[in-house]
Protein backbone atom coordinates (compact mmCIF):
# COMPACT_ATOMS: atom_id res chain seq x y z
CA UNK A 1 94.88 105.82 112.52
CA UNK A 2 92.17 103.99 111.03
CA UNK A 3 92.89 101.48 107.84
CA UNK A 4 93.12 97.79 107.44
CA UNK A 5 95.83 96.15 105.30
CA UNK A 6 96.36 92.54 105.32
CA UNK A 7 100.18 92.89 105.93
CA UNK A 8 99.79 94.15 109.67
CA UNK A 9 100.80 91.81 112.53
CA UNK A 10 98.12 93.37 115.07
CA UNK A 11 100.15 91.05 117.86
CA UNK A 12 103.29 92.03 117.54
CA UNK A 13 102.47 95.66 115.90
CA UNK A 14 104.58 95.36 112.86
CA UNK A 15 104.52 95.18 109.34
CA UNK A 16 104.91 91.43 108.15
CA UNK A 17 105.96 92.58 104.28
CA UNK A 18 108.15 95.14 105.82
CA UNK A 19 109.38 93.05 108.96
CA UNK A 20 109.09 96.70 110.67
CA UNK A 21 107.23 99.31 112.08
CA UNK A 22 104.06 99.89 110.15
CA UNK A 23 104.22 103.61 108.33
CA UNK A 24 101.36 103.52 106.19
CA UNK A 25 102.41 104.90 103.00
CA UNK A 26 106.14 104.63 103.30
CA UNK A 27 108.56 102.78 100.46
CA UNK A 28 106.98 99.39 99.76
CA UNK A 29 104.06 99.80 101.41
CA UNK A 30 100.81 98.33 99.91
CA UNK A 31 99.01 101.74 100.57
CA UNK A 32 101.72 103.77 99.31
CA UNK A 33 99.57 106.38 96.32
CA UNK A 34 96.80 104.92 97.73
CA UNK A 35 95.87 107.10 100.63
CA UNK A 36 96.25 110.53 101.65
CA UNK A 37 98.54 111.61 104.30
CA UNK A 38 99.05 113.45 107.25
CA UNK A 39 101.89 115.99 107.38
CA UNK A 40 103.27 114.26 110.26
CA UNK A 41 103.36 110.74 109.03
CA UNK A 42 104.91 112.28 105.74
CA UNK A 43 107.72 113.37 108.02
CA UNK A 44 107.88 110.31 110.03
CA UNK A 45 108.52 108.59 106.21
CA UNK A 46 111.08 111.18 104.84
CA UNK A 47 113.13 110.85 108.91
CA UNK A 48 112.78 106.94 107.94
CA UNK A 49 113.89 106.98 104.65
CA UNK A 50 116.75 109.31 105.22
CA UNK A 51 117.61 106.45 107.89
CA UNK A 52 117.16 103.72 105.75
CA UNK A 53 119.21 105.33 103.62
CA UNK A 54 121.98 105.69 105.96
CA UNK A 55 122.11 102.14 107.03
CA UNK A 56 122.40 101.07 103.72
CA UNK A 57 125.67 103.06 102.52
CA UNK A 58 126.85 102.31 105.93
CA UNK A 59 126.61 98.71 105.16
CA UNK A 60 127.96 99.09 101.54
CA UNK A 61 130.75 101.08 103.11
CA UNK A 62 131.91 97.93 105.35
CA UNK A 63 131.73 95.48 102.17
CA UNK A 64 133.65 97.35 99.81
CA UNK A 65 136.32 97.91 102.50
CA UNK A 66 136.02 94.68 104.78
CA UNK A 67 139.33 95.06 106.88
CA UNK A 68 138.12 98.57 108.90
């Protein structure tokens, strides 16, 4: 993969707008619409997003019902 994008940690490998693993083109991304994709890194974003999207109703789950 071959792109520059002032937002990558090179050190620590990670997206610093993110704070996460850098999927260029994913949600938030600055290259998001920008760039065109690979089929396998627009799988890698729809298997991220689907976890994303997990974590978050699991975490709205435990505030709406704190005492579980």
């Amino acid at each position: 993969m071959t792109f520059h994008c002032k937002n990558y940690d090179i050190v620590k490998d990670r997206c610093k707008r993110l704070h996460g693993e850098c999927v260029p083109g994913r949600r938030g991304c600055v290259v998001a619409g920008r760039v065109a994709l690979s089929e396998e890194l627009e799988e890698k974003i729809k298997a991220l997003d689907k976890t994303v999207s997990k974590e978050l109703l699991d975490s709205l789950e435990e505030k709406k019902s704190p005492g579980k």
